[in-house]
Structure formats: C-alpha cells, structure tokens
Protein backbone atom coordinates (compact mmCIF):
# COMPACT_ATOMS: atom_id res chain seq x y z
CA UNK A 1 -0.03 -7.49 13.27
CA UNK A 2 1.81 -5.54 10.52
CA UNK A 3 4.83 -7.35 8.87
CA UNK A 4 6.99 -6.40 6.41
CA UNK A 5 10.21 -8.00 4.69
CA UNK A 6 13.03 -5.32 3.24
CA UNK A 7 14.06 -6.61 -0.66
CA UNK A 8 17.19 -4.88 -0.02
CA UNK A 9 18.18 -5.98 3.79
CA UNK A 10 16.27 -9.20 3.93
CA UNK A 11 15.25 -7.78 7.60
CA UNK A 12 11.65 -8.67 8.60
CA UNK A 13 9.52 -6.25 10.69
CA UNK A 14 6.99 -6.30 13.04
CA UNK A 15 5.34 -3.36 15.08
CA UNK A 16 5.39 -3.98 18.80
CA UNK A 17 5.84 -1.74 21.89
CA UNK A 18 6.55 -2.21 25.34
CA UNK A 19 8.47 -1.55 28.62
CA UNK A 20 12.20 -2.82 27.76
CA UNK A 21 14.60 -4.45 29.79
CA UNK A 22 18.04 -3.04 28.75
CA UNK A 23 21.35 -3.96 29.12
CA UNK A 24 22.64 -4.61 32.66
CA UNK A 25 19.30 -5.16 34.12
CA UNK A 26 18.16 -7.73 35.64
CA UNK A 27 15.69 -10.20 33.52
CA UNK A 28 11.65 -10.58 34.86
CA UNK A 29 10.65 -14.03 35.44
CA UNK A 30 8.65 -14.42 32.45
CA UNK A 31 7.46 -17.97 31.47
CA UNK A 32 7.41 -19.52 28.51
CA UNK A 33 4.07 -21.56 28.83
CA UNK A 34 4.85 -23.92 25.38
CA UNK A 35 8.13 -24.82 24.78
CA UNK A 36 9.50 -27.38 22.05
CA UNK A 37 12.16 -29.98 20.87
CA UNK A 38 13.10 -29.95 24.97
CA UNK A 39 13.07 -32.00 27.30
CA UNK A 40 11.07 -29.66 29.05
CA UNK A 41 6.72 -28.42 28.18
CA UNK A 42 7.15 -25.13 29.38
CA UNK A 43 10.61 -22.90 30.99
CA UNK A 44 11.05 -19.51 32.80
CA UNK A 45 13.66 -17.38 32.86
CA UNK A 46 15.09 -17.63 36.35
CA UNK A 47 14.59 -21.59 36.54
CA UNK A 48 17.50 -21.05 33.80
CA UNK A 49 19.77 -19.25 35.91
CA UNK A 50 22.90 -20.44 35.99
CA UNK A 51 23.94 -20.90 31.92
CA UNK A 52 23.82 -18.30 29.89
CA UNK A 53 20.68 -17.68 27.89
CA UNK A 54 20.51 -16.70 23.92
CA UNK A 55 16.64 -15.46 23.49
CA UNK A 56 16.10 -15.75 19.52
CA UNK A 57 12.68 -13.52 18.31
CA UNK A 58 11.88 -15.04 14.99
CA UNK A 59 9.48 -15.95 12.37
CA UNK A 60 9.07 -18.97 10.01
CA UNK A 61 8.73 -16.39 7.27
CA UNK A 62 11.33 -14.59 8.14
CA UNK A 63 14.45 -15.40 5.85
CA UNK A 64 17.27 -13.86 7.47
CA UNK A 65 15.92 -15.20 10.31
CA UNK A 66 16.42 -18.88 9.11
CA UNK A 67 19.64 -17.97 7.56
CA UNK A 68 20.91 -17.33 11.18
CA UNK A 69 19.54 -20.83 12.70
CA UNK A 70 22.96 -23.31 11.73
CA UNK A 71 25.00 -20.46 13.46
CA UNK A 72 22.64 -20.71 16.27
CA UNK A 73 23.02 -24.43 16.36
CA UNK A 74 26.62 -24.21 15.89
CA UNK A 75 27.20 -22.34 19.78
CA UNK A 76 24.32 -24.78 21.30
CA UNK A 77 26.44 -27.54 20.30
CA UNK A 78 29.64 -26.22 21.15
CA UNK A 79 29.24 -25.23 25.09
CA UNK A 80 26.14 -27.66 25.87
CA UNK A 81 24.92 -27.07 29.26
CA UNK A 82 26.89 -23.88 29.88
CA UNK A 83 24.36 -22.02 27.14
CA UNK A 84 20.61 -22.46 26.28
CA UNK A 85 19.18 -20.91 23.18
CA UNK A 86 15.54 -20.48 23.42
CA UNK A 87 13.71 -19.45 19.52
CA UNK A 88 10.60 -17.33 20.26
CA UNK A 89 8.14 -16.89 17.83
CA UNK A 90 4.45 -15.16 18.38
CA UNK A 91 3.09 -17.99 15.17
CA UNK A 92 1.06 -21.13 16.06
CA UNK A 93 2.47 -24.41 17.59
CA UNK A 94 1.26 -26.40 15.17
CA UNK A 95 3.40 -23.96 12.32
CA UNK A 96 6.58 -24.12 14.83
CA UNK A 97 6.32 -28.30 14.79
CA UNK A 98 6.09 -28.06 11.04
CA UNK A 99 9.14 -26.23 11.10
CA UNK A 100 11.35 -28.34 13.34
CA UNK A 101 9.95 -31.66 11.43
CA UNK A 102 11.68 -29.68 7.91
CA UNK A 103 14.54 -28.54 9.77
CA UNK A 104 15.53 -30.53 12.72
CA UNK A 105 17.57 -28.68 15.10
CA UNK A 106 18.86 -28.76 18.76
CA UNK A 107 17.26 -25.58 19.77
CA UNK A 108 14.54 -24.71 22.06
CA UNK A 109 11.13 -23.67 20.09
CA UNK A 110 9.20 -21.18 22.53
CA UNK A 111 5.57 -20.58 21.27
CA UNK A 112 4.99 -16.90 22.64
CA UNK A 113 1.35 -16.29 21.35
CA UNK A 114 0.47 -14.00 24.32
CA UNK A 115 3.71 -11.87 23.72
CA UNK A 116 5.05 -12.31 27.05
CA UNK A 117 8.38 -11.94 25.98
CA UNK A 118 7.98 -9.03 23.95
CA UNK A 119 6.99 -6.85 26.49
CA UNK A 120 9.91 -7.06 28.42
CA UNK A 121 12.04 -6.65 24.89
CA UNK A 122 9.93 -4.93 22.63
CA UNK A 123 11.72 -4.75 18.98
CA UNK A 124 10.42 -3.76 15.65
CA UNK A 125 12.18 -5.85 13.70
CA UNK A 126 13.69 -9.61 13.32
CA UNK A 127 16.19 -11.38 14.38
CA UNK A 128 16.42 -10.09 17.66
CA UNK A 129 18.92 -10.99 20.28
CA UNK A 130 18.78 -10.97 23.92
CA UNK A 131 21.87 -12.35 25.53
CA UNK A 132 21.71 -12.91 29.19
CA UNK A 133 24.54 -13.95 31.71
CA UNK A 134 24.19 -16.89 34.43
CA UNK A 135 23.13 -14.56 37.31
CA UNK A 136 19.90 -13.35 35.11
CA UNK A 137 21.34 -9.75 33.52
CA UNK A 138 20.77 -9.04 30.03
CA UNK A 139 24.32 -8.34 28.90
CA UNK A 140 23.29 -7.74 25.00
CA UNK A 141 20.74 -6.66 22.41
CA UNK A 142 22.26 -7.29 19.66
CA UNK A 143 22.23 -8.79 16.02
CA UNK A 144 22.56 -12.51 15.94
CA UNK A 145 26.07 -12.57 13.54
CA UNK A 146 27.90 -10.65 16.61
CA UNK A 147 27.06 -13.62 18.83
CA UNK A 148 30.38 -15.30 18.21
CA UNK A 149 32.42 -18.19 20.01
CA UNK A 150 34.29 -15.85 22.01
CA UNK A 151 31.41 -13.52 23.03
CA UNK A 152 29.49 -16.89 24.92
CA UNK A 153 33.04 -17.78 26.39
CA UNK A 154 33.53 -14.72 27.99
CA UNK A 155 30.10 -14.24 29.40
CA UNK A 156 30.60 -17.98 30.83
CA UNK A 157 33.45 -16.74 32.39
CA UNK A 158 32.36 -13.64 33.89
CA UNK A 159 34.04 -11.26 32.09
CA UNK A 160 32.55 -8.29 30.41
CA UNK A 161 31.82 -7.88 27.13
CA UNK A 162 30.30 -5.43 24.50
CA UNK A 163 28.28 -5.35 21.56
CA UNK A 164 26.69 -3.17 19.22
CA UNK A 165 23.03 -2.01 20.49
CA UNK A 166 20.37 -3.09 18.31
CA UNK A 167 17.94 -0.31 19.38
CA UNK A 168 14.49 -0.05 17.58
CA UNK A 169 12.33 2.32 16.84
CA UNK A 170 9.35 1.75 18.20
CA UNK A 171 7.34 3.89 16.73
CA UNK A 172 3.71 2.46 16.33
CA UNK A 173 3.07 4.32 12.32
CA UNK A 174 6.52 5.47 10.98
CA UNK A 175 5.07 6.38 7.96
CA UNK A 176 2.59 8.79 9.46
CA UNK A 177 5.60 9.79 12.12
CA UNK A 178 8.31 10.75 9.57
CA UNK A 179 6.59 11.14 6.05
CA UNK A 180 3.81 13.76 6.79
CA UNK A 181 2.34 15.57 4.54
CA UNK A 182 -1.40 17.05 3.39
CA UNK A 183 -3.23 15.95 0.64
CA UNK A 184 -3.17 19.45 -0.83
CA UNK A 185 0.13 19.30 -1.28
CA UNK A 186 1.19 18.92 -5.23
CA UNK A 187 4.86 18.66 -5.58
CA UNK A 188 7.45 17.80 -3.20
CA UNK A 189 10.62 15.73 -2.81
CA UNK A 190 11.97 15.97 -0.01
CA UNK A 191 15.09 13.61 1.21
CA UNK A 192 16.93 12.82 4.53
CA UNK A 193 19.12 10.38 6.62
CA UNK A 194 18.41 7.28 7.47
CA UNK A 195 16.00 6.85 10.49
CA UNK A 196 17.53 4.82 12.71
CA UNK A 197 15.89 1.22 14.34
CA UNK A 198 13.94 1.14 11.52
CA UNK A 199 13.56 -1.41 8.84
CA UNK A 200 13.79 -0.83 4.43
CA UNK A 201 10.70 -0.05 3.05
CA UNK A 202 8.44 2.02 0.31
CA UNK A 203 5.10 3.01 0.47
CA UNK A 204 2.94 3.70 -2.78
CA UNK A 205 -0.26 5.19 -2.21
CA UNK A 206 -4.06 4.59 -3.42
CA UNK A 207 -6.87 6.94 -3.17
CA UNK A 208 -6.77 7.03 0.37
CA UNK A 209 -5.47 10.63 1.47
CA UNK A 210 -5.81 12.22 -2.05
CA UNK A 211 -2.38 11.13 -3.12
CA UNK A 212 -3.80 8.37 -5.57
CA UNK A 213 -0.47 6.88 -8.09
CA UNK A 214 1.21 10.29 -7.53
CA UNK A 215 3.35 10.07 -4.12
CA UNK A 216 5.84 6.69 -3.11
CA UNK A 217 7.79 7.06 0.26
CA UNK A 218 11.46 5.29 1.04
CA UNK A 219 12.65 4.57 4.13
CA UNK A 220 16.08 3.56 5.14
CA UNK A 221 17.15 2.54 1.20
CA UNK A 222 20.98 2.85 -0.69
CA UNK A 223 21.42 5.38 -3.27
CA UNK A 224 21.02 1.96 -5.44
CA UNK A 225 17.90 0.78 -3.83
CA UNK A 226 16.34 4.42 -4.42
CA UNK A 227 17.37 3.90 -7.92
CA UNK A 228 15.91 0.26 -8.40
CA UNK A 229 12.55 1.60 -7.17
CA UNK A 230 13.10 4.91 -9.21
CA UNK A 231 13.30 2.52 -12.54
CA UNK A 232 10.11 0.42 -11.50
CA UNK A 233 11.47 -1.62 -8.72
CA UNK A 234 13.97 -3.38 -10.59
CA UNK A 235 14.60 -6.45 -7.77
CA UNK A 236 17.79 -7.56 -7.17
CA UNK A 237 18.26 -10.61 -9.36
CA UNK A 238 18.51 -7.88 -12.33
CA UNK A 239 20.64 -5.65 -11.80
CA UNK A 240 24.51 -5.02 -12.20
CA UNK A 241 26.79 -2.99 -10.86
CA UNK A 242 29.72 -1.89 -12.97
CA UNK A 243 30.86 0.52 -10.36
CA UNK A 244 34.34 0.26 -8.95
CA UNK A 245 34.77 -1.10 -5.49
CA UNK A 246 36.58 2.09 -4.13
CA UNK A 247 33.72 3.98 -5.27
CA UNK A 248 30.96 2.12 -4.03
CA UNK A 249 30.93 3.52 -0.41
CA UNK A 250 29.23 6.61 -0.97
CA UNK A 251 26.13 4.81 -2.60
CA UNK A 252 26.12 2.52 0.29
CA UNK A 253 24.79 5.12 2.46
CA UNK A 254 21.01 5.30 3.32
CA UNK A 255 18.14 7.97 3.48
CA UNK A 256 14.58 8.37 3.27
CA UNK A 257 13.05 10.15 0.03
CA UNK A 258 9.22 11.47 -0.30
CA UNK A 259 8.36 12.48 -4.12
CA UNK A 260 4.92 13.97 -4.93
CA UNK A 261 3.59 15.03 -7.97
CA UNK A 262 0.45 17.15 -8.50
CA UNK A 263 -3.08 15.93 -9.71
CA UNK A 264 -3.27 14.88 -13.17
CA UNK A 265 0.49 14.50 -13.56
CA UNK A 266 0.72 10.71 -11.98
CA UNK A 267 2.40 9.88 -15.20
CA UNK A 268 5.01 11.54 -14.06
CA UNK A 269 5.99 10.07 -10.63
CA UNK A 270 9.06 7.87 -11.80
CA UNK A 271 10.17 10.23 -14.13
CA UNK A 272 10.43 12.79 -11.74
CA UNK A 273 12.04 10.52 -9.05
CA UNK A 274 14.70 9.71 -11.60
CA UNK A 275 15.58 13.07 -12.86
CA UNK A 276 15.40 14.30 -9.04
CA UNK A 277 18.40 11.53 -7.99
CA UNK A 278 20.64 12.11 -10.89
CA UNK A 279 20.46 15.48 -9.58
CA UNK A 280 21.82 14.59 -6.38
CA UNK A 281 23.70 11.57 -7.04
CA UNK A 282 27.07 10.88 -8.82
CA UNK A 283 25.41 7.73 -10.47
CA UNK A 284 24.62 6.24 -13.85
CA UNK A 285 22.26 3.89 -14.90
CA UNK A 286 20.79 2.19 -17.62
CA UNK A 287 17.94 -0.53 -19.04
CA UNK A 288 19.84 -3.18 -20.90
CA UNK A 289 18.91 -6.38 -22.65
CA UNK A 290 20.75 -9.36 -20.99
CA UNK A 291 21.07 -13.05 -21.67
CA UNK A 292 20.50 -13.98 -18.31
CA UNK A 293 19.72 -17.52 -16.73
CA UNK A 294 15.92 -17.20 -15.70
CA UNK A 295 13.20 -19.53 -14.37
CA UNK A 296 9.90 -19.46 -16.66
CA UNK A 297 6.60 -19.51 -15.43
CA UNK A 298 4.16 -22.26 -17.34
CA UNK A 299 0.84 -24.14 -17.17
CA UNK A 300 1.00 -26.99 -17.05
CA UNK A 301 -2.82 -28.03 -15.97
CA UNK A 302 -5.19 -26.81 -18.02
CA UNK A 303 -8.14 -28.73 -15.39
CA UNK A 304 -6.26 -27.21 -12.98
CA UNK A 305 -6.51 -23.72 -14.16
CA UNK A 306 -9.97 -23.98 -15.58
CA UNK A 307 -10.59 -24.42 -11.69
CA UNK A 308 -9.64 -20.93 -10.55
CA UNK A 309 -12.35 -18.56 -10.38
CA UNK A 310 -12.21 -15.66 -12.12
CA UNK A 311 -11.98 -12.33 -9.45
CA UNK A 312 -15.26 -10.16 -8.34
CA UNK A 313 -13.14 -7.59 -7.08
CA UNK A 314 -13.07 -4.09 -8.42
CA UNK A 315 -9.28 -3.45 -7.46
CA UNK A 316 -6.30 -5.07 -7.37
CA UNK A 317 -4.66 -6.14 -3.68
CA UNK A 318 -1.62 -7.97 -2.99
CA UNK A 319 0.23 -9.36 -0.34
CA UNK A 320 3.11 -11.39 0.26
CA UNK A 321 6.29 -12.69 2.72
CA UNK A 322 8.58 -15.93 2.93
CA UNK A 323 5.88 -18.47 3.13
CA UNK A 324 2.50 -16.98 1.74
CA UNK A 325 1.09 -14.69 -1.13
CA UNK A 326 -2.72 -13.49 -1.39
CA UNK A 327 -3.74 -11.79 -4.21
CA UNK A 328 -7.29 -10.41 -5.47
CA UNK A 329 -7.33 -9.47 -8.77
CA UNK A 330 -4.03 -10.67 -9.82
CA UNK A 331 -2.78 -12.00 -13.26
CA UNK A 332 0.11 -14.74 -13.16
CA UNK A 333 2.58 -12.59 -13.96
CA UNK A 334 2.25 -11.24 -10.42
CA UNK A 335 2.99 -14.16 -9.27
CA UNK A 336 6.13 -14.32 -11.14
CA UNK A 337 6.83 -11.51 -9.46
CA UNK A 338 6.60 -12.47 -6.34
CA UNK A 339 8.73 -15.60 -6.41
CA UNK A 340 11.27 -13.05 -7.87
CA UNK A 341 10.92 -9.88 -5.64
CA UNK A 342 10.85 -11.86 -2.29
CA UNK A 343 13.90 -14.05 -3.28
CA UNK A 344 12.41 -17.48 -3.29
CA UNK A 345 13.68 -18.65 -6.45
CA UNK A 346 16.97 -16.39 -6.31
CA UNK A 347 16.93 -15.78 -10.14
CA UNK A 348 14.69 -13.78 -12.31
CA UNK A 349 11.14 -15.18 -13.14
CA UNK A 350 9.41 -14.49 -16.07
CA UNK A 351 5.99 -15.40 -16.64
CA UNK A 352 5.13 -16.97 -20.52
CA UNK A 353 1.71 -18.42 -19.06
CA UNK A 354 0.11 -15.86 -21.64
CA UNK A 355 -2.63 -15.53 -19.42
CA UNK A 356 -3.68 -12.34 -18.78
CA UNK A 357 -7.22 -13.34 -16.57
CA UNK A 358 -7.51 -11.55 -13.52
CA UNK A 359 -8.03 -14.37 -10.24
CA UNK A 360 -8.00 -14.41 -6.45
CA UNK A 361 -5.46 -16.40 -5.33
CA UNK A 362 -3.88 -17.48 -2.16
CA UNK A 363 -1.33 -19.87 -1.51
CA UNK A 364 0.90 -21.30 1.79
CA UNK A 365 4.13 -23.18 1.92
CA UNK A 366 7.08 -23.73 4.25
CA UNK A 367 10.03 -21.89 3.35
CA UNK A 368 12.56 -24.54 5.19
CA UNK A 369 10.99 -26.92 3.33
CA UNK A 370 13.03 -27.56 -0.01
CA UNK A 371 10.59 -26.84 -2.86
CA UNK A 372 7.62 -26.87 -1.04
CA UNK A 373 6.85 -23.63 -2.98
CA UNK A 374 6.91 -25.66 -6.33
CA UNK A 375 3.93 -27.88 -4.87
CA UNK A 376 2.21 -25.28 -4.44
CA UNK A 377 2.36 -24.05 -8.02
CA UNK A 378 1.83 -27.66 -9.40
CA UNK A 379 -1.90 -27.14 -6.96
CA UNK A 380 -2.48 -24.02 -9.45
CA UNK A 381 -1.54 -25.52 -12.53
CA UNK A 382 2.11 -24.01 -12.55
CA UNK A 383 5.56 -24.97 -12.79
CA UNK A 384 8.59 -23.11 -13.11
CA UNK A 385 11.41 -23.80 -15.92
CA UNK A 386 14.67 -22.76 -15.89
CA UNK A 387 16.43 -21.25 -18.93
CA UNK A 388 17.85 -18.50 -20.57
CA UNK A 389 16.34 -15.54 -21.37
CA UNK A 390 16.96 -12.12 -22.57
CA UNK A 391 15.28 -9.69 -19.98
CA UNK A 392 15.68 -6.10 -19.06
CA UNK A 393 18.68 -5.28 -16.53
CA UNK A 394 19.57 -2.25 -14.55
CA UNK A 395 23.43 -1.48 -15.14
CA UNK A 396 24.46 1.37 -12.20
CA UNK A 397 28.33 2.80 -14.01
C-alpha cells in the first residue's frame, strides 16, 4: 500500500478502489471481525441499527487524523447511546492497542485488515467520514470538522441534512493519469487546475523513465506551496508571509505544474521553475537570514553512534510519515529534515552533529505518544536542543 502525507494540507493518502455506497443508500452488512475499547469483540453494521453511526477511516500515522479524535470524542460523549463512532484502520491490532493505551478514548477501535469496509467506501485519502442514520442509509461522506452538534441532532431526529461531498479520486496511478509525458521530451512546463479528490503532492524523478534530476511534478499545491518547492522545498516552519490579508486569496488557489528541462541542463530545474512562476504569478519572494527559535540536532553517544553501520548502498532512498523514517544512505542531517518537513517537532531543525557519514537507518515511534520520537533519537545517539538560530527563511511580499 502506497501512502503519502501532504506538507501543505496535513491530508494523508492511501490508494484504494472499490464499489461505493453513496449517499442515500442503504449500508451492506459488513462486519467488523476485531473491534476494540467496546464492550463488544466484533460489530456489524445492521446489529447497529437504530443509533446513528459515525464510520472514522484512519491511521496512527496520520496527523490530521489524530487532530480530529477529541472532536470525535466530544459528540460520543455528548448523545451516548443515540450515536456510535466506530475508528477503522487497515494497521495491526497490536499498533491500534498501543494507540488507545497513549491516548485513551471512548471510541470504538475497528481493526479492518481485510478491507472490508473499504470496499463498500473506497476513498483515497484520510480522514474519511461515513455518517449513517438509524434505519441503515448513509446520509454523508464528508470531512470530519463538518460533523457538528447539530448535524448528529438532526439525523437523530429524522430530519434531513446536507453536507459537502468528500468525493475521491480513485484513480489507481495519478501521476501516470494526469502528468504524462515521454522521455524524449526536453523542455516543458506545463500548469493546470487543481485535480479534484486528490491529495498535495510532488514527484521528483530518478533515472527511471529518462527524466533523471531534470523533471518534478505538483499536484494540488498554492501558488505558495509551488513556490516553497520552487526555492528547494522550503517547509513550513520557515517561511513568512508579508502579504496583506486582502490579497492573499488569489495565492490560495491550487494547480498542478510539470517542469522539464532537457539532458545535461538538470542544473537548471529550480531555476527554471522559479523564473517560470514569477512569470505567471503576482508574487515576491526572497531568502533571508532570520533569528529564529530552532531545535538543534546533537550526539550525544559517541558508543551509540560508533554502533551504526556505515551504508553498502550505492544510492540514496528515503522514506518517511507520522510515526516512522527509513533511510539508506542517509547523513543526519536528513534526519533533521525529517523531524522538520513532516511537522513533528513544529519548529525548524538544524542538524550541528557535523557528521557527514552516510548510514542505513530506520526508526519507529508512536506519534500520540508525547516524545516518544525523542527516545528514539536517544537509541541513535541523538538529542534535540532547542535554541536560537539564524537560518535561511522564505519571505513571500
């Protein structure tokens, strides 16, 4: 399974297809074979006829997914038996009882490994809501934020209600779908609207393809985002926007953007990019020093570090989401990175290890868990400082 987590929406993604159930039908009686924190082993759908039913897709690495859970939480507690939120997640028991143990909540945990419940609402990205009403019809696929007090007290009283449609894209490769393009090709750039269903994204390319360091793909990104990436994916704990609030609108809007440049120019790629949107765009923006407060990456284990082995690997991979990083051939200062770019520590990082070895490493931690990412670090050799700094920032004017 593919997943993905947009720096700019904090919307997680997962590729899935299926036959959907849509609003105003009638739900299947799917069951739910593990079920958790109930008072109940395993559910169906139609033994919970009768209450209204708030079907949560989510992930434990998911943040905006955990962001949404006191909200969730909030409407359990309020209407008790007259609603039942049931949490579905396609991860491991054994993760989903970690989770509840960190966060304890009065929520149902459904363990959906086989995907049951996907098929009859396929999505392609998290959180997902399916809101069904006492007699068994799905009266909304929405966005959990427009679940509000009023919504579950009119569906418990039978009256109608509407919400926006979240309506996915399911297509199974967008980047193949809506980015095509030949390897002969030498120079494009080529932008339009947002796709919608879809989640944030970019796309650089290796030698796969014959586009090797000279084509990057957007998807669904602000005029802002575009220029973050366009400036070396500049993440948003440094960056500042001196534009006025009547005028921010128009760079609010979203779009897709495909920029090649031909063999032996790669050099060239961000350059190009840059000079292509302040074309287009009525924006401004700059690399300035800032005093900014920071958290510093240092060893602090020298046994600990002597420890790592040193990478085989000819390239370098990374990977990384709330709750895990794996990376072959990667120095510490991609770690620093990481803890930056994904919004874990939620200012910037900068890495003084000055250590520039190249290591494979892999780490796991529990997002809910308060500073379970630190132990982690401490298990490397690491630790994080905070302070202040003078780093790079992006000013848009």
């Amino acid at each position: 399974m593919k997943k993905l987590c947009s720096l700019l929406l904090f919307t997680c993604a997962v590729l899935t297809s299926g036959a959907q159930i849509k609003v105003g039908q009638s739900v299947n009686n799917t069951p739910l074979v593990t079920v958790l924190n109930a008072p109940v082993k395993h559910t169906d759908l139609f033994s919970q006829k009768g209450k209204v039913v708030l079907i949560e897709f989510w992930a434990t690495w998911c943040g905006s997914c955990i962001e949404v859970m006191p909200h969730l939480q909030a409407l359990q507690k309020q209407f008790g038996d007259k609603l039942q939120v049931i949490t579905v997640s396609t991860e491991q028991e054994k993760r989903i009882a970690q989770f509840i143990v960190n966060r304890p909540s009065n929520l149902w945990f459904a363990v959906d490994t086989a995907d049951a419940l996907r098929k009859d609402f396929p999505y392609h990205t998290i959180p997902h809501t399916i809101l069904i009403d006492p007699q068994g019809v799905v009266v909304a696929i929405s966005q959990p934020e427009n679940i509000t007090e009023k919504v579950i007290a009119d569906v418990v009283a039978g009256l109608k209600i509407s919400l926006p449609l979240k309506e996915d894209n399911l297509s199974a490769d967008p980047w193949k779908t809506y980015f095509s393009a030949k390897s002969e090709v030498q120079s494009r750039f080529l932008i339009q609207p947002q796709i919608a269903g879809l989640y944030s994204g970019s796309k650089t390319y290796g030698k796969a393809g014959g586009f090797s360091e000279r084509r990057i793909s957007i998807m669904n990104h602000t005029v802002e985002g575009m220029y973050r990436i366009a400036y070396g994916n500049f993440p948003s704990t440094r960056y500042i926007n001196l534009i006025p609030k009547e005028e921010k609108k128009e760079n609010e809007k979203m779009y897709c953007v495909d920029v090649i440049v031909p063999v032996g120019k790669e050099s060239t790629l961000l350059p190009v990019f840059r000079a292509e949107l302040k074309n287009r765009f009525d924006l401004q923006a700059t690399v300035e020093k800032r005093l900014k407060t920071v958290y510093v990456l240092k060893i602090v284990n020298m046994d600990f570090i002597a420890k790592l082995v040193p990478s085989k690997f000819e390239k370098m991979e990374m990977t990384g989401r709330h709750g895990a990083f794996d990376g072959k051939r990667v120095t510490f200062s991609k770690i620093a990175g990481y803890l930056e770019d994904f919004g874990i520590t939620g200012i910037p990082v900068v890495d003084e290890t000055s250590n520039n070895k190249l290591y494979d490493i892999s780490f796991n931690y529990m997002p809910e868990k308060k500073g379970d990412y630190l132990e982690e670090l401490r298990k490397l050799g690491l630790d994080l400082v905070k302070t202040e700094r003078e780093i790079d920032m992006l000013i848009f004017k």
